[in-house]
C-alpha atoms as a PDB file:
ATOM      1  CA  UNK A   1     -15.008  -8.293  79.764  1.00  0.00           C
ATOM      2  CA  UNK A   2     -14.021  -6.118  76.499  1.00  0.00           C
ATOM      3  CA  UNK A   3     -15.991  -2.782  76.054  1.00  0.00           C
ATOM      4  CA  UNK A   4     -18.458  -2.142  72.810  1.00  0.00           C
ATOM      5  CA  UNK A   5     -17.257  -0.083  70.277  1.00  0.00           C
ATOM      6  CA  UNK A   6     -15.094  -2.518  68.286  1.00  0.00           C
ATOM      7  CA  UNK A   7     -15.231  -4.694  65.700  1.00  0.00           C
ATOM      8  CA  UNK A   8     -14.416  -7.878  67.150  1.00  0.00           C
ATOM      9  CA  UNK A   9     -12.170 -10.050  65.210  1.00  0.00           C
ATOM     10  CA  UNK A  10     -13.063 -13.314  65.825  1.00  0.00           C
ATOM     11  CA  UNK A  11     -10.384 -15.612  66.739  1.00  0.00           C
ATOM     12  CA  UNK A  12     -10.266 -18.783  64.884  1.00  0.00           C
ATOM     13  CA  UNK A  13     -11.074 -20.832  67.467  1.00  0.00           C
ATOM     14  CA  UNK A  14     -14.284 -19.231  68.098  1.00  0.00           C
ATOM     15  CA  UNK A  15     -14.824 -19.302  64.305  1.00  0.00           C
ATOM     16  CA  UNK A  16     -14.547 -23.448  64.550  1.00  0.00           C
ATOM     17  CA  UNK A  17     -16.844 -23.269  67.955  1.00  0.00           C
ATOM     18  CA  UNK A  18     -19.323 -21.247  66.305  1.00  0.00           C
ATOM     19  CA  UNK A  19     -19.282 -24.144  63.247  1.00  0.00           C
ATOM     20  CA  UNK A  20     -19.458 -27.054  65.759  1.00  0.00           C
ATOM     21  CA  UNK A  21     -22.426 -26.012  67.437  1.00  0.00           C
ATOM     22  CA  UNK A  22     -24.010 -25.171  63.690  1.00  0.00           C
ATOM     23  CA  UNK A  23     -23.636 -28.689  63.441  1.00  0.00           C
ATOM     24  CA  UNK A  24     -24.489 -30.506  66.668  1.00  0.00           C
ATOM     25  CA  UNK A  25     -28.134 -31.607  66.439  1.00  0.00           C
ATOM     26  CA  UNK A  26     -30.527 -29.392  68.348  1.00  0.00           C
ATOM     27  CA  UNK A  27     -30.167 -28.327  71.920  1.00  0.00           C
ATOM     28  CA  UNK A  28     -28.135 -29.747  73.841  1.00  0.00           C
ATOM     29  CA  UNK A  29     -29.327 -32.201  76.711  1.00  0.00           C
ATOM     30  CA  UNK A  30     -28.672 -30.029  79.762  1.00  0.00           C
ATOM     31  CA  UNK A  31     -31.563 -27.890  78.587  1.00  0.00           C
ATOM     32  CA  UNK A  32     -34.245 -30.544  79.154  1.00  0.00           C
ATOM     33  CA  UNK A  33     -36.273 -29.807  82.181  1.00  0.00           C
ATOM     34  CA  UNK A  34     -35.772 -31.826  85.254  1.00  0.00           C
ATOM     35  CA  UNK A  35     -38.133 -32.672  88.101  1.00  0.00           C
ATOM     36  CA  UNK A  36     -38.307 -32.515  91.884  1.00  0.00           C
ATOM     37  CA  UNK A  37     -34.732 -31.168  93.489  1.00  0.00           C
ATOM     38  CA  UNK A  38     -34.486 -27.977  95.250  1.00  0.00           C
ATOM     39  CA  UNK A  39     -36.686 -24.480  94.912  1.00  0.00           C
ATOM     40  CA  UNK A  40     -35.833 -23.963  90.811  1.00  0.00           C
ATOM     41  CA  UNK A  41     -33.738 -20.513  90.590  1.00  0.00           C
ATOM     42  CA  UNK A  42     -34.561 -21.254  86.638  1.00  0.00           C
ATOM     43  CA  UNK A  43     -35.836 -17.498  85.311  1.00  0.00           C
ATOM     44  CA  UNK A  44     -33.526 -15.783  88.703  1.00  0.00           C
ATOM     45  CA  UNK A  45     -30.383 -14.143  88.141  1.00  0.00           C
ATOM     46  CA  UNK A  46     -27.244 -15.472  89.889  1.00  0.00           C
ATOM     47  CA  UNK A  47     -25.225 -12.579  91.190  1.00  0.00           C
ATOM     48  CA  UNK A  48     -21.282 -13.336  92.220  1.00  0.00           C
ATOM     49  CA  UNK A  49     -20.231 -11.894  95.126  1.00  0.00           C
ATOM     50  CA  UNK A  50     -16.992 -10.602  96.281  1.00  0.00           C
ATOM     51  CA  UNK A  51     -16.655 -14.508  97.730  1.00  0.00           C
ATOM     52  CA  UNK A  52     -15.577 -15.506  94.154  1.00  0.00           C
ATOM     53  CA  UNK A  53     -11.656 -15.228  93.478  1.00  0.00           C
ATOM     54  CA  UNK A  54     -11.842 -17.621  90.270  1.00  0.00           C
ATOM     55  CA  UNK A  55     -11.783 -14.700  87.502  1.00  0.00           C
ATOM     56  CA  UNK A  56     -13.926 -16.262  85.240  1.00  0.00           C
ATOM     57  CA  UNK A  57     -16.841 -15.342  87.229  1.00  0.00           C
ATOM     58  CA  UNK A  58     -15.888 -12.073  89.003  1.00  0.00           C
ATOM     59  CA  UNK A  59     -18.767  -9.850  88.891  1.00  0.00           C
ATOM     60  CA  UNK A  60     -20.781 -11.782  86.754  1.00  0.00           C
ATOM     61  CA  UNK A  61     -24.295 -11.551  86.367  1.00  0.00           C
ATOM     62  CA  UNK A  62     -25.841 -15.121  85.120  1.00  0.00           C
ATOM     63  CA  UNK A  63     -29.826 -15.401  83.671  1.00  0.00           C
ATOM     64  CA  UNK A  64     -30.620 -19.230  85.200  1.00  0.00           C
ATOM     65  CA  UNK A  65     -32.031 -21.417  82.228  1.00  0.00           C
ATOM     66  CA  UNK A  66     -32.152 -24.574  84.705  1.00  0.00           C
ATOM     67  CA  UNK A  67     -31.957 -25.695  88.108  1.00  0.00           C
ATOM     68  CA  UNK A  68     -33.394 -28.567  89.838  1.00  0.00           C
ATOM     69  CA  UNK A  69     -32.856 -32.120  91.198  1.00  0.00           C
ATOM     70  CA  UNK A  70     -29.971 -32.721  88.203  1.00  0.00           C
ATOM     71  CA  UNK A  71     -28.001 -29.613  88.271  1.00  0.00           C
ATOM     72  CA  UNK A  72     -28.293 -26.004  86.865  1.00  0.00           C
ATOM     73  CA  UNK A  73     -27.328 -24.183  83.998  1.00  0.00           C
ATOM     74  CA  UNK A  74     -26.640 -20.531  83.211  1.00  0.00           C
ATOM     75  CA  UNK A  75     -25.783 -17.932  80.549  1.00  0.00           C
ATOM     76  CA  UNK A  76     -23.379 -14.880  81.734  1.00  0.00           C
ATOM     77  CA  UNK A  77     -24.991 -11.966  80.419  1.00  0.00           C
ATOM     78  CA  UNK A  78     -22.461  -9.197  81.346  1.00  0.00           C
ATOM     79  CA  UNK A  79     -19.523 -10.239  79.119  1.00  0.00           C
ATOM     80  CA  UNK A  80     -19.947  -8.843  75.599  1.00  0.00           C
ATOM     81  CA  UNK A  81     -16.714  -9.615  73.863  1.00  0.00           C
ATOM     82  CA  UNK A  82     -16.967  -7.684  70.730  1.00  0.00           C
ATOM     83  CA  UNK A  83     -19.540  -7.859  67.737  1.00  0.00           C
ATOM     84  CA  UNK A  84     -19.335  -9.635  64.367  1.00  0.00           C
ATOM     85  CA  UNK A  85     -21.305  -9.237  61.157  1.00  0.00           C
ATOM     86  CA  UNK A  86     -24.518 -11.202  61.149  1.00  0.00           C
ATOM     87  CA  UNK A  87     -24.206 -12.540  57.500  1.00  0.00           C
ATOM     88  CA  UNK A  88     -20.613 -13.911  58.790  1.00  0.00           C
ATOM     89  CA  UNK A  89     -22.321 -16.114  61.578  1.00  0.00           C
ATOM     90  CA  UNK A  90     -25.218 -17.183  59.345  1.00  0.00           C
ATOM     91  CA  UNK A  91     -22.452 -18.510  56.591  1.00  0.00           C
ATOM     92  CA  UNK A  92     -20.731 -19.945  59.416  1.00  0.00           C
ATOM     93  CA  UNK A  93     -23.915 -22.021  60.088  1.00  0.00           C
ATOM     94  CA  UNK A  94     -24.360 -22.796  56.610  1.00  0.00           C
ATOM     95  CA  UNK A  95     -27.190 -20.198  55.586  1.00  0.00           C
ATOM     96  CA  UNK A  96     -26.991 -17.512  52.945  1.00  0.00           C
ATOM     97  CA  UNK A  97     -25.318 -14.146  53.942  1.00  0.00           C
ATOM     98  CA  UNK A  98     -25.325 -12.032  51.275  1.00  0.00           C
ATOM     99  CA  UNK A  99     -26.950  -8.817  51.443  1.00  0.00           C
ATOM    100  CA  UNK A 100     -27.446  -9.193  55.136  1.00  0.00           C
ATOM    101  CA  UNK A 101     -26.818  -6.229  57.142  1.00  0.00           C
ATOM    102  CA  UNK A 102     -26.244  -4.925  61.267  1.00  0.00           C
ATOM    103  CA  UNK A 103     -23.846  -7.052  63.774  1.00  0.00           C
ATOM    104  CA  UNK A 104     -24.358  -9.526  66.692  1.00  0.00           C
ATOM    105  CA  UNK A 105     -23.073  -8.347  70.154  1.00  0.00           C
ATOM    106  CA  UNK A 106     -20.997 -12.168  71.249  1.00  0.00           C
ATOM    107  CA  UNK A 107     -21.079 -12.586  74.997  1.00  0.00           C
ATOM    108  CA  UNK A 108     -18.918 -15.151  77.091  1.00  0.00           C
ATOM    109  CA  UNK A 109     -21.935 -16.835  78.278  1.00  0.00           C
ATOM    110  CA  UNK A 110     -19.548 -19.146  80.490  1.00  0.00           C
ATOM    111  CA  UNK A 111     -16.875 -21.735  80.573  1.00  0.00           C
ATOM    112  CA  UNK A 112     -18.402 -24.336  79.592  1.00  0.00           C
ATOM    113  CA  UNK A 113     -19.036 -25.863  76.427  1.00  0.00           C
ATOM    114  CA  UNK A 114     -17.270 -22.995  74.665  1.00  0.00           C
ATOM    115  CA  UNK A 115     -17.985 -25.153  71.185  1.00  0.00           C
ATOM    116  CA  UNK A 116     -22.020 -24.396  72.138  1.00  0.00           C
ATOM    117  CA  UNK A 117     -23.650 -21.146  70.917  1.00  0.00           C
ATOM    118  CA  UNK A 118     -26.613 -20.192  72.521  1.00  0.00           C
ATOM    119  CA  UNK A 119     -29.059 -17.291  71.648  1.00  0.00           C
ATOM    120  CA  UNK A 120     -30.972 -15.577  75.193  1.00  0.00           C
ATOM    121  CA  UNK A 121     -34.287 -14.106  73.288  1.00  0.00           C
ATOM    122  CA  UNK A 122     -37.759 -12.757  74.512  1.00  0.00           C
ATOM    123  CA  UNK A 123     -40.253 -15.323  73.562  1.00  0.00           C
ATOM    124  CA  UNK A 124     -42.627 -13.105  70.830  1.00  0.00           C
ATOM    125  CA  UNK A 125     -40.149 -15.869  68.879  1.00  0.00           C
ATOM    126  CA  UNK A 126     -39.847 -19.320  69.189  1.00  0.00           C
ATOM    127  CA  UNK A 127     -39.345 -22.238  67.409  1.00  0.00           C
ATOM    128  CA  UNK A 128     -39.714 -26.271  68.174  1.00  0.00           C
ATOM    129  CA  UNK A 129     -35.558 -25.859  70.018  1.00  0.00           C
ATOM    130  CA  UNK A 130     -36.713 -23.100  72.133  1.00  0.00           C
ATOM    131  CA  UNK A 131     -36.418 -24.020  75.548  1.00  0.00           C
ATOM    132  CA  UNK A 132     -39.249 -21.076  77.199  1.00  0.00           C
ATOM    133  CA  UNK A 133     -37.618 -20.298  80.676  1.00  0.00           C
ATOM    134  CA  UNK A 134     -40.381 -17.839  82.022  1.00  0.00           C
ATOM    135  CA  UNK A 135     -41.171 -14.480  81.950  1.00  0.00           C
ATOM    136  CA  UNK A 136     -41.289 -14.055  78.897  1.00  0.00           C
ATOM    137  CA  UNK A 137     -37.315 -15.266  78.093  1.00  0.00           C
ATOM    138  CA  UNK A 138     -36.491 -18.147  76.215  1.00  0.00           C
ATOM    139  CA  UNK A 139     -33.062 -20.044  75.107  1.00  0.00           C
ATOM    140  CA  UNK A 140     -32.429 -21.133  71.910  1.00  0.00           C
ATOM    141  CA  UNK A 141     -29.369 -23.186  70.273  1.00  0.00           C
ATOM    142  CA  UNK A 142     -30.565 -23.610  66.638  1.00  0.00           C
ATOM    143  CA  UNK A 143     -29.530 -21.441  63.631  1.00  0.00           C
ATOM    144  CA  UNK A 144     -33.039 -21.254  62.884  1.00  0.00           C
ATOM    145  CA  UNK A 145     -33.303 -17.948  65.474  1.00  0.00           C
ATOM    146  CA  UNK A 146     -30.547 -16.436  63.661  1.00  0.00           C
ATOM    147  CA  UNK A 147     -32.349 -16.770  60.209  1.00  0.00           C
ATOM    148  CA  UNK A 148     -35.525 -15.419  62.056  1.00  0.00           C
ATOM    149  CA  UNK A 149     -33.252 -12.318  62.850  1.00  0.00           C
ATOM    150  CA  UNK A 150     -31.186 -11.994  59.721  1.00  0.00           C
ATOM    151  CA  UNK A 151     -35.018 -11.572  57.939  1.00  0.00           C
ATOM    152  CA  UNK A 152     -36.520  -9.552  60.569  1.00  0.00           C
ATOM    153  CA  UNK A 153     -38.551 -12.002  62.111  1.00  0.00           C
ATOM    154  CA  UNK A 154     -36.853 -12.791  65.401  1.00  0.00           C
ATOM    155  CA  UNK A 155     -37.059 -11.642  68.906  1.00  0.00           C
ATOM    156  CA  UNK A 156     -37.489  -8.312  69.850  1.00  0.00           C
ATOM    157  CA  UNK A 157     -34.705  -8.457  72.220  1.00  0.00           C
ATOM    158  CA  UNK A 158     -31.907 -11.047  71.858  1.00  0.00           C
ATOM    159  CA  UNK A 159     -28.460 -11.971  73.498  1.00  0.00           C
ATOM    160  CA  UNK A 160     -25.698 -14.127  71.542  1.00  0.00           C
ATOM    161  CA  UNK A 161     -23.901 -16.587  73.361  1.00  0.00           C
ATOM    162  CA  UNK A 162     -20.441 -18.844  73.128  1.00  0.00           C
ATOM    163  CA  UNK A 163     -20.500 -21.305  76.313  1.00  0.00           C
ATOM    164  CA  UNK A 164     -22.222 -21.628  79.516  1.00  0.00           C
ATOM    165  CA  UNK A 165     -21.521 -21.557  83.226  1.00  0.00           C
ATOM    166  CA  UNK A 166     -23.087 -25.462  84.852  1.00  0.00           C
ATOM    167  CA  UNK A 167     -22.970 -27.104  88.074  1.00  0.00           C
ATOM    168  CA  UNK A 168     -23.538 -30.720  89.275  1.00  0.00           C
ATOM    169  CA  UNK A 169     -26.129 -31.672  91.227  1.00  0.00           C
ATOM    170  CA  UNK A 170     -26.546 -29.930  94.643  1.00  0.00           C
ATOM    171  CA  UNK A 171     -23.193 -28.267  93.775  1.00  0.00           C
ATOM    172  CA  UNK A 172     -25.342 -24.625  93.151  1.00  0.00           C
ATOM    173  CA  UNK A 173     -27.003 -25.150  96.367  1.00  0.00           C
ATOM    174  CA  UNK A 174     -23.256 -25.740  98.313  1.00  0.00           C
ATOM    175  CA  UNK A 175     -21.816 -22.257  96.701  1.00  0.00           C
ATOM    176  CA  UNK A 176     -25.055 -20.158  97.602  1.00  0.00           C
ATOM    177  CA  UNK A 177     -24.963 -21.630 101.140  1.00  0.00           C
ATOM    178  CA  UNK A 178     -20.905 -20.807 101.097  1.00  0.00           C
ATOM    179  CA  UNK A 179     -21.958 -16.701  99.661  1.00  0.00           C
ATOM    180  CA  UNK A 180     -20.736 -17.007  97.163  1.00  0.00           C
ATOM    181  CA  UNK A 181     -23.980 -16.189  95.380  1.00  0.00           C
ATOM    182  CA  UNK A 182     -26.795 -14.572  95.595  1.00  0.00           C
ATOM    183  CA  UNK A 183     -30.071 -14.987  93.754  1.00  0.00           C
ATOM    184  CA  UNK A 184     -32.467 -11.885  92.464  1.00  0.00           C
ATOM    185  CA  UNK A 185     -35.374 -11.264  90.049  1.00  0.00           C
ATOM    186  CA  UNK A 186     -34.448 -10.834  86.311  1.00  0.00           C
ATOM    187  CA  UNK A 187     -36.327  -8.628  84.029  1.00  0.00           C
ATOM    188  CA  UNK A 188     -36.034  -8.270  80.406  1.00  0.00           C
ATOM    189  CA  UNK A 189     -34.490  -4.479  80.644  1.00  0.00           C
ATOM    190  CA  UNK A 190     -31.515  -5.896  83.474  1.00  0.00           C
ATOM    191  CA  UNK A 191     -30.840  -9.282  80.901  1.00  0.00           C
ATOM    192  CA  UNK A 192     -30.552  -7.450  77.326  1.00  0.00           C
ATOM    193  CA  UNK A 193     -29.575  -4.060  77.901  1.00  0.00           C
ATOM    194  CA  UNK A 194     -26.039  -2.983  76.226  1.00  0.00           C
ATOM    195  CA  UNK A 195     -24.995  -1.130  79.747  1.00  0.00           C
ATOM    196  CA  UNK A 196     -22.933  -4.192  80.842  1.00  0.00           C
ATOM    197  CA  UNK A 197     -20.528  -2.564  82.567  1.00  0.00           C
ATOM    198  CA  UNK A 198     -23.367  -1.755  85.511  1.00  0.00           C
ATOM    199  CA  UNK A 199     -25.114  -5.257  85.156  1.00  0.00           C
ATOM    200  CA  UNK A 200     -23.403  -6.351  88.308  1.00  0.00           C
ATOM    201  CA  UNK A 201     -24.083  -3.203  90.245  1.00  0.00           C
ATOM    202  CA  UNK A 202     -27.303  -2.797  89.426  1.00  0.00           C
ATOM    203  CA  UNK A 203     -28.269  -6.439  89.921  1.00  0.00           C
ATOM    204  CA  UNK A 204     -26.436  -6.635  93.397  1.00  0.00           C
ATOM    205  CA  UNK A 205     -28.552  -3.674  94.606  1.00  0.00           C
ATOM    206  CA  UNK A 206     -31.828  -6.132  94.035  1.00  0.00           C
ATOM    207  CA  UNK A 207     -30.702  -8.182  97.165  1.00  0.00           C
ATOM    208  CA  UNK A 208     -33.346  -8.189  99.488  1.00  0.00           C
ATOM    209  CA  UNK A 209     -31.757  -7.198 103.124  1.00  0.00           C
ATOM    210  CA  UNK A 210     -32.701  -9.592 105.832  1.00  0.00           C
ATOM    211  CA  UNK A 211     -33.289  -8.510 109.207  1.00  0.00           C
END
C-alpha cells in the first residue's frame, strides 16, 4: 500500500490495536484447526484477480493460515505500511525496550480484526502459540516471538502483521468459483521478501493454464 523507505509514524489507533492484542490471551480461536470441509488451501497463496473492485483487496497476495469445513483465514502479505522501532512494539506489549535496536516492517495483513497482531515466521522458531501451517511457515500471535527476535533468537525470516482477511464457511469456495481468486504454491522467498510491489505479479504468473 505505502512504499519502504519511511519511518512510519504510527497512528494512535494502531498504537491501542497493537496494546489490545498484547493483552488478549493467546491466539485467537480462528487459528484452531478444523476438520473435514473442502480441499484445505491452508499453506496456498490466494491471488485477487482483476474480478475484485472492493479496494481493500486489489492486488493482494494472501499466505492461507486456514481453510476447511468452518471457514478460512488469511494474512495479506503485500501491504507493508511503514516500519517502527522494535523496542517501541516490545514496550507496547509490556517487555523491556531499552537498548534494543533495527525496525519491524508492519503489513495490513487484512480487515479484519485490526486490534489482532499477528507475526508470519519460518518455523526454525516456535513456541507453545505457534500455529505450524506447513512448509516450513508458521503463525504466531504472542509477544513471546517478538522477544525471541528483539534477543536474536527468532525466525530467520519473519512478517509483522495488524489484522486479517476471513471468510465464513463455504463463502471462500463461492468467490473462487465466481474468479475472483485464484490459488498458487507459496514459498518462503514469494511470502517474506521486501519486493512487495511485484508480489502480485509474480504470484499471478504461478497460475497453472488449463487447457
Amino acid at each position: 500500500m505505502r512504499s519502504r523507505g519511511r519511518r512510519l509514524r504510527v497512528p494512535w489507533v494502531v498504537v491501542a490495536a497493537l496494546a489490545l492484542a498484547a493483552a488478549g490471551p493467546g491466539a485467537p480461536p480462528v487459528l484452531r484447526a478444523g476438520a473435514g470441509g473442502p480441499v484445505s488451501l491452508a499453506g496456498q497463496l490466494l491471488v485477487a484477480t482483476e474480478e475484485i473492485r472492493d479496494p481493500r483487496f486489489h492486488h493482494t497476495v494472501i499466505y492461507m493460515v486456514r481453510h476447511d469445513a468452518t471457514g478460512a483465514l488469511g494474512l495479506v502479505v503485500n501491504r507493508p505500511l511503514g516500519e517502527t522501532p522494535l523496542a517501541r512494539l516490545l514496550e507496547l506489549f509490556g517487555a523491556a525496550g531499552e537498548g534494543v535496536g533495527g525496525s519491524v516492517r508492519v503489513h495490513y495483513g487484512g480487515p479484519v480484526e485490526i486490534t489482532r497482531a499477528f507475526v508470519l515466521h519460518t518455523t526454525d522458531w516456535a513456541s507453545a502459540e505457534t500455529t505450524v501451517v506447513g512448509g516450513g511457515i508458521g503463525v504466531t500471535s504472542h509477544p513471546a516471538v517478538l522477544d525471541a527476535i528483539a534477543r536474536g533468537q527468532g525466525p530467520r525470516r519473519s512478517l509483522f502483521a495488524l489484522g486479517y482477511a476471513g471468510w465464513a464457511a463455504r463463502q471462500l469456495e463461492g468467490e473462487l468459483e465466481r474468479g475472483a481468486w485464484i490459488s498458487v504454491p507459496a514459498d518462503e522467498a514469494l511470502v517474506f521478501d521486501d519486493a512487495a510491489e511485484s508480489k502480485w505479479r509474480r504470484a499471478t504468473a504461478r497460475r497453472k493454464i488449463e487447457i
